[in-house]
N, C-alpha and C. Protein backbone atom coordinates (compact mmCIF):
# COMPACT_ATOMS: atom_id res chain seq x y z
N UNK A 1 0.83 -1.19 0.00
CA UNK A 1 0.00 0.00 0.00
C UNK A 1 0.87 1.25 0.00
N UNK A 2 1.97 1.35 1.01
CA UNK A 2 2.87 2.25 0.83
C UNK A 2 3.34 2.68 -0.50
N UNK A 3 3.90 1.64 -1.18
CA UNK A 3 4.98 2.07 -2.43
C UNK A 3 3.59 2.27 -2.92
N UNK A 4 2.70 1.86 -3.59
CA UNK A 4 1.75 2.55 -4.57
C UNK A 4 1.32 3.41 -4.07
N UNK A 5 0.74 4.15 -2.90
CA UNK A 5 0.67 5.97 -3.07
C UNK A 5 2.06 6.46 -3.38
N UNK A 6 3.33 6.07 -3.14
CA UNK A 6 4.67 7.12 -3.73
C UNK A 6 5.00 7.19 -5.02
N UNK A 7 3.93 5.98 -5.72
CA UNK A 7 4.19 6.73 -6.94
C UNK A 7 3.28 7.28 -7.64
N UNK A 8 2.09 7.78 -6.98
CA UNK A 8 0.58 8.50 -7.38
C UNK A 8 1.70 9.93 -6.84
N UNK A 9 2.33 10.44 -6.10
CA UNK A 9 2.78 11.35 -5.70
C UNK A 9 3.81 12.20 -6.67
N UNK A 10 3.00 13.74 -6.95
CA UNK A 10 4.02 14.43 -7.59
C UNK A 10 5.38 14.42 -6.98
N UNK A 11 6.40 14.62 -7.99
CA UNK A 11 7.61 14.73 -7.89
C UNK A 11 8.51 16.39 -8.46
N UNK A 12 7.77 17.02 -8.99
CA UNK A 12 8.60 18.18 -9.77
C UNK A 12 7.06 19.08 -9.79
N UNK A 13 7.96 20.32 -10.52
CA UNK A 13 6.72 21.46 -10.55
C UNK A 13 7.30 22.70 -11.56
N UNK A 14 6.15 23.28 -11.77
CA UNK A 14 6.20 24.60 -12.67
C UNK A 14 5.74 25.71 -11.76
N UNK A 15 6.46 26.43 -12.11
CA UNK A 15 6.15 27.96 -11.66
C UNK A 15 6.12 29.28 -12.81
N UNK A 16 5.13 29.79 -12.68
CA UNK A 16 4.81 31.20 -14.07
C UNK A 16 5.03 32.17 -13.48
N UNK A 17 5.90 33.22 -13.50
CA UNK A 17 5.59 34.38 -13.22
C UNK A 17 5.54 35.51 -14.22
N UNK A 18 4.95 36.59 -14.07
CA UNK A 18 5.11 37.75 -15.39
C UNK A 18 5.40 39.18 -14.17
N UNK A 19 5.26 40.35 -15.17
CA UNK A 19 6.07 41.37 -14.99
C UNK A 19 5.04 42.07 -14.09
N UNK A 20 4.75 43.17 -13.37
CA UNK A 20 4.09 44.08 -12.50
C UNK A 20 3.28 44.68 -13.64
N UNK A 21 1.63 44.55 -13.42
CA UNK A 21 0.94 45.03 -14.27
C UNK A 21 0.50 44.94 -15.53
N UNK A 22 0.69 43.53 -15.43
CA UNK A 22 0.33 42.71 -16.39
C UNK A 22 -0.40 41.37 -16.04
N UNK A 23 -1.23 40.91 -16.90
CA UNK A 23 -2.58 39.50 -16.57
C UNK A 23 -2.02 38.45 -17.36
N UNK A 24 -2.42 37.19 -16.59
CA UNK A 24 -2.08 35.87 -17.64
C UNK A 24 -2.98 34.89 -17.99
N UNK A 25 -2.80 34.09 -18.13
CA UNK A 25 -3.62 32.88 -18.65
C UNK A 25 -2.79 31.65 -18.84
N UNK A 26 -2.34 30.90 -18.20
CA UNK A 26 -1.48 29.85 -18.38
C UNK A 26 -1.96 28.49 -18.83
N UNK A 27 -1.48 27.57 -19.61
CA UNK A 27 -1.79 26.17 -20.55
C UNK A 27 -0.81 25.62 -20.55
N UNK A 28 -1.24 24.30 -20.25
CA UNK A 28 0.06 23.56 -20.08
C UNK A 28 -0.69 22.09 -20.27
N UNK A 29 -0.34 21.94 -21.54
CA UNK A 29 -0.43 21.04 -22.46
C UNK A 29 -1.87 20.87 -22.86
N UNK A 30 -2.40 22.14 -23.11
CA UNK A 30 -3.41 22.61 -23.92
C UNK A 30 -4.86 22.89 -22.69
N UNK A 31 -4.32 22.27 -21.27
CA UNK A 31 -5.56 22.11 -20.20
C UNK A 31 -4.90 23.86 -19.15
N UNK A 32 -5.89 24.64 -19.18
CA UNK A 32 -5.83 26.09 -19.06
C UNK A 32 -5.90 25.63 -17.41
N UNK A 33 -4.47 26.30 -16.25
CA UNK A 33 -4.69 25.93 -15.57
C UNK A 33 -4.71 26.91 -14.34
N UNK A 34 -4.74 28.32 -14.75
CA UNK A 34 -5.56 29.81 -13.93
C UNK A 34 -6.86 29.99 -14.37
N UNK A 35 -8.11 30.09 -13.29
CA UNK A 35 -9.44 30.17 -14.04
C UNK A 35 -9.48 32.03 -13.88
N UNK A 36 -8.62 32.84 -13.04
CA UNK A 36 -8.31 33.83 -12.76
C UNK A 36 -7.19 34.42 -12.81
N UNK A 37 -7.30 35.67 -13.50
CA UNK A 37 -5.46 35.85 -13.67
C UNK A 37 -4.77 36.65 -12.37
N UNK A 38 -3.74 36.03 -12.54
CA UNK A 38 -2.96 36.48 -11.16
C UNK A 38 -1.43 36.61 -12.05
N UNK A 39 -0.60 36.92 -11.16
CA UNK A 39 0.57 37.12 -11.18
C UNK A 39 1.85 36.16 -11.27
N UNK A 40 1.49 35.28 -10.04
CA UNK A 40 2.07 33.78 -10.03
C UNK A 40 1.08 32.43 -10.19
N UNK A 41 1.93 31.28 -10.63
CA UNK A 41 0.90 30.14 -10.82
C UNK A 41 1.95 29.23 -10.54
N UNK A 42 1.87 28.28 -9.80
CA UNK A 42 2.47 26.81 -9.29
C UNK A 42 1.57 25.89 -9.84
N UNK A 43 1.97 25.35 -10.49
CA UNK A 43 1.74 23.68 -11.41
C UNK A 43 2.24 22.57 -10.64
N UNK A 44 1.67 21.46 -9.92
CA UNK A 44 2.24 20.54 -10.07
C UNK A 44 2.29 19.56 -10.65
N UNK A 45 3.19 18.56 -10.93
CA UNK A 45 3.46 17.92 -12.01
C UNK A 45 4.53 16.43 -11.65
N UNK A 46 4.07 15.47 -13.20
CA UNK A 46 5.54 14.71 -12.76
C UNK A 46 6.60 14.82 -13.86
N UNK A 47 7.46 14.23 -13.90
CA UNK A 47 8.76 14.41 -14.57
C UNK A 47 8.38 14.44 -16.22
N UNK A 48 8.80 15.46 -16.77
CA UNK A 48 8.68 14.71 -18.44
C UNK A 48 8.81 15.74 -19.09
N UNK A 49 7.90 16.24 -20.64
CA UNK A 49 7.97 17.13 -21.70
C UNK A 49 6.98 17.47 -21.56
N UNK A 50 6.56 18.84 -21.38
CA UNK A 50 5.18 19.77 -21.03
C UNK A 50 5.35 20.86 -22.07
N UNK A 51 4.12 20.77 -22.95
CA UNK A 51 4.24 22.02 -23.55
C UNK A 51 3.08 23.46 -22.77
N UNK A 52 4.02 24.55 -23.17
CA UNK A 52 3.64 25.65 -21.81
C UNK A 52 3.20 26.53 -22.49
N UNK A 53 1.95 27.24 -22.65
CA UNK A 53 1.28 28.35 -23.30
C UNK A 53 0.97 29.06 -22.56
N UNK A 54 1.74 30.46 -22.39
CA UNK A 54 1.28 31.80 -21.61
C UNK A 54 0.65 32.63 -21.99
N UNK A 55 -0.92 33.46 -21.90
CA UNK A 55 -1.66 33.95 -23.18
C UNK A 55 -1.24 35.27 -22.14
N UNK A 56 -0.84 36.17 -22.60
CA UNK A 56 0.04 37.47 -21.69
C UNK A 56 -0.57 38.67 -22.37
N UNK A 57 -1.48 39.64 -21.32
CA UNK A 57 -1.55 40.88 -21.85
C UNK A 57 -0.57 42.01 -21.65
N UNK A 58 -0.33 42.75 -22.50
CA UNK A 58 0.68 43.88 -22.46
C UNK A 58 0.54 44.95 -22.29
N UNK A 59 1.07 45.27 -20.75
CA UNK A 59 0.42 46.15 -20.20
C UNK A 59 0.92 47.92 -21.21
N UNK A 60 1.34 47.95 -22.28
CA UNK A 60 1.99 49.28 -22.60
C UNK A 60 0.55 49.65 -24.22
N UNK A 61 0.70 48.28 -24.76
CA UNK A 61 0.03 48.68 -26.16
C UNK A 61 -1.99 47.43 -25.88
N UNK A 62 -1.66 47.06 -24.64
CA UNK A 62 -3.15 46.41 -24.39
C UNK A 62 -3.55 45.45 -25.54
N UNK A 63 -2.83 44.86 -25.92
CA UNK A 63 -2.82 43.44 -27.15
C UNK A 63 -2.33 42.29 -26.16
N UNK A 64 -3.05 40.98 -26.23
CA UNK A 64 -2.82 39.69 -26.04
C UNK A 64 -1.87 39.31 -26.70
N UNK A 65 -1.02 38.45 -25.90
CA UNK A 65 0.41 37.82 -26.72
C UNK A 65 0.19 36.70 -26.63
N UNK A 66 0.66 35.62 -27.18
CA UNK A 66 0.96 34.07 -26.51
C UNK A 66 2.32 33.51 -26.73
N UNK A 67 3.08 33.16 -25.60
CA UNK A 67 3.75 32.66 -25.68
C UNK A 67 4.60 30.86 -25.45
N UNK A 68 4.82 30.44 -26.33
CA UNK A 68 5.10 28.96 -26.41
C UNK A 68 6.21 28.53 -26.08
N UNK A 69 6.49 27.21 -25.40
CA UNK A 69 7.59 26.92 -25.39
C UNK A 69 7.19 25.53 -24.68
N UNK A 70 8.43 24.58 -24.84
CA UNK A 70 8.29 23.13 -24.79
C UNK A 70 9.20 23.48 -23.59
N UNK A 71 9.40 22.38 -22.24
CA UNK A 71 10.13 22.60 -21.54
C UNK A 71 9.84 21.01 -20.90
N UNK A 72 11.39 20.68 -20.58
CA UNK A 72 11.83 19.18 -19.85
C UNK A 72 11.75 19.55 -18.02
N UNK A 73 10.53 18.58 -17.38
CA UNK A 73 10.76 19.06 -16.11
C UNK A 73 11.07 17.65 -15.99
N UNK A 74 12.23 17.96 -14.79
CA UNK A 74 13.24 17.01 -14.20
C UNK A 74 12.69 16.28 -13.01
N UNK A 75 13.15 14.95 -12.40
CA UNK A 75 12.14 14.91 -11.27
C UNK A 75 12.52 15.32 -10.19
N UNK A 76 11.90 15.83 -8.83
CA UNK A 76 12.53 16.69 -7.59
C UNK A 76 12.66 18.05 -7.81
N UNK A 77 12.58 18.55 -8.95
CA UNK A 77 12.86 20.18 -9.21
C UNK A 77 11.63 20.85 -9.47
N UNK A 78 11.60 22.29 -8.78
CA UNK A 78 10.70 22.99 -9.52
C UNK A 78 11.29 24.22 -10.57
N UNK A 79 10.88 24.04 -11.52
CA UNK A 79 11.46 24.80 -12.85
C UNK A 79 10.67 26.29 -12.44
N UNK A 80 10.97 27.20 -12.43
CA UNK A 80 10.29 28.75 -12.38
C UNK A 80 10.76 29.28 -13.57
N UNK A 81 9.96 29.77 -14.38
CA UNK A 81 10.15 30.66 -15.81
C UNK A 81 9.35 31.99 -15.14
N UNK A 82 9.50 33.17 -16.03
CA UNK A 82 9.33 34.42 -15.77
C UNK A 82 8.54 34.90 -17.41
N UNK A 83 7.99 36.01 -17.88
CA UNK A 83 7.27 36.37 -19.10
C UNK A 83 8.19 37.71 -18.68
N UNK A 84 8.67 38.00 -19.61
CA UNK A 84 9.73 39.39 -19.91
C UNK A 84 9.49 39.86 -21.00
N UNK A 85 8.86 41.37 -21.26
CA UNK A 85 8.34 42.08 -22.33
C UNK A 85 10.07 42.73 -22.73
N UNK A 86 10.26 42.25 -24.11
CA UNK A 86 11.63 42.64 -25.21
C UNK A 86 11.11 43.85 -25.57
N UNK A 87 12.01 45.24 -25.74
CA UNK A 87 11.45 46.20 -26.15
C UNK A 87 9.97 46.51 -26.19
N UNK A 88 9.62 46.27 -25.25
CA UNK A 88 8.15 46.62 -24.43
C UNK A 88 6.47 46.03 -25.51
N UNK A 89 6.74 44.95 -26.62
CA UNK A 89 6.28 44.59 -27.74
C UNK A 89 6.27 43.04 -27.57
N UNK A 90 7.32 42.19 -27.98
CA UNK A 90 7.20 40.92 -28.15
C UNK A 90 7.82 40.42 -26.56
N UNK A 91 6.63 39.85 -25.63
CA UNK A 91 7.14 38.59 -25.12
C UNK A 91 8.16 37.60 -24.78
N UNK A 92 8.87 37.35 -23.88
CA UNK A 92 9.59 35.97 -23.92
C UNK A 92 9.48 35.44 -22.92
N UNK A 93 9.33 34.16 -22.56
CA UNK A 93 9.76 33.69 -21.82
C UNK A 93 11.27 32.51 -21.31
N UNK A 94 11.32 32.75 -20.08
CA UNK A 94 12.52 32.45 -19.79
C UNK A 94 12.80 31.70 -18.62
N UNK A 95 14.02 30.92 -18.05
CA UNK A 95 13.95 30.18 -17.18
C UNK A 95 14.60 31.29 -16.40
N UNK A 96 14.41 31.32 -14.87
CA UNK A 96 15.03 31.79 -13.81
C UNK A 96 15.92 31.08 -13.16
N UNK A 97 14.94 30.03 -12.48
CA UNK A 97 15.57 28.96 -11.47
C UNK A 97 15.32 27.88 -11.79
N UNK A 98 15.66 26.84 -11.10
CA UNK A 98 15.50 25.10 -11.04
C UNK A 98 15.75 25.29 -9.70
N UNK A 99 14.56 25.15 -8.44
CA UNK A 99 14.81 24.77 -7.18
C UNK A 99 14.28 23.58 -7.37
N UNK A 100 15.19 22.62 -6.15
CA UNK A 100 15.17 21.39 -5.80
C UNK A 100 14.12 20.96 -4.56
N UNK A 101 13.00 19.81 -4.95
CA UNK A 101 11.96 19.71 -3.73
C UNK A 101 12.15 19.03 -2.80
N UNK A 102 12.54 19.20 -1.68
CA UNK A 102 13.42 18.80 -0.57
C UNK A 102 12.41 17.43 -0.12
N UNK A 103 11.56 17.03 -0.25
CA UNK A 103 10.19 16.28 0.06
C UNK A 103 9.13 16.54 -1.04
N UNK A 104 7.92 15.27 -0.40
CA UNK A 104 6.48 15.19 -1.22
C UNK A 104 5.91 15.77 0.05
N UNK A 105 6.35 16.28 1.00
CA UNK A 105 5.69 17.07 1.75
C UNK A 105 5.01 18.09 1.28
N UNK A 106 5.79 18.62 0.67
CA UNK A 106 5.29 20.38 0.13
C UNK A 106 4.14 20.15 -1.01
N UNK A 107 4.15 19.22 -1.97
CA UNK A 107 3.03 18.77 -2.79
C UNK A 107 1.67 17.95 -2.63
N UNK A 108 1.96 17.52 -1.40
CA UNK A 108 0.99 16.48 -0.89
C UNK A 108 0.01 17.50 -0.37
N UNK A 109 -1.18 17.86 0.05
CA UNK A 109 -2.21 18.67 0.82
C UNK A 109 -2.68 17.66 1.89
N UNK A 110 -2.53 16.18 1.14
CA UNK A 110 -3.09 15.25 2.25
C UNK A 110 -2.04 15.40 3.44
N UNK A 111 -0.97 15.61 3.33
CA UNK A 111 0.16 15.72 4.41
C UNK A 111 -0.11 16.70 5.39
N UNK A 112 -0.69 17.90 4.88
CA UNK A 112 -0.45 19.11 5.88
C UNK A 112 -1.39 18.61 7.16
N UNK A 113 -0.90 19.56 7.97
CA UNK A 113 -1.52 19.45 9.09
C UNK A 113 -3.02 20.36 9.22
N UNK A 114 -4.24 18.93 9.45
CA UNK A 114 -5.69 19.99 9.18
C UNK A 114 -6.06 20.31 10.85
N UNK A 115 -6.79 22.09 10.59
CA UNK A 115 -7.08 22.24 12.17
C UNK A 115 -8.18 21.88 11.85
N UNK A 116 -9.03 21.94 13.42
CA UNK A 116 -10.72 21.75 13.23
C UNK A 116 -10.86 23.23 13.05
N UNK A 117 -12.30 23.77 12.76
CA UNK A 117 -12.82 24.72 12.49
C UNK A 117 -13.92 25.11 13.06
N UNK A 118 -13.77 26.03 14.37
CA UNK A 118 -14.41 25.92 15.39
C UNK A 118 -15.55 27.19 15.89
């Protein structure tokens, strides 16, 4: 029973971030996974080839961008990319970091500790 929940258990993760004053829309592997745009987005995930669609508004000329890119997540790591407006027009995105997930603690919700609600 043990070993088969550890391997139902994420191992790696995505992280989106974009620039101050600007909205997103994130896809990742075509299943849209902000129903609200925010600023940051944590994906979790397991190891493999994810393709990553950022639909990015621009906060200078107010046009929708999208940006694509295929990306290898490793297992134990969380990959963080960033959306960086090039001459304030075209889009890119980019990797920042690769932090390492010290545990399935941090991914698990069944793990945390629940209070009562009183």
């Amino acid at each position: 029973m043990v070993a088969s929940y550890q391997l139902m258990a994420y191992d790696s993760g995505i992280a989106v971030q974009i620039e101050k004053g600007t909205t997103m829309h994130v896809y990742v592997n075509g299943k849209l996974y902000n129903k609200q745009s925010g600023k940051f987005l944590r994906v979790r995930s397991t190891p493999g080839l994810f393709h990553l669609e950022v639909k990015v508004l621009n906060p200078w000329n107010q046009q929708w961008y999208v940006v694509r890119k295929d990306i290898r997540v490793d297992k134990g790591y969380e990959f963080q990319y960033k959306v960086v407006f090039k001459d304030r027009y075209k889009p890119e995105l980019i990797e920042v970091k690769k932090y390492p997930m010290y545990s399935r603690y941090f991914l698990n919700n069944n793990l945390y500790n629940k209070h009562p609600v009183s």
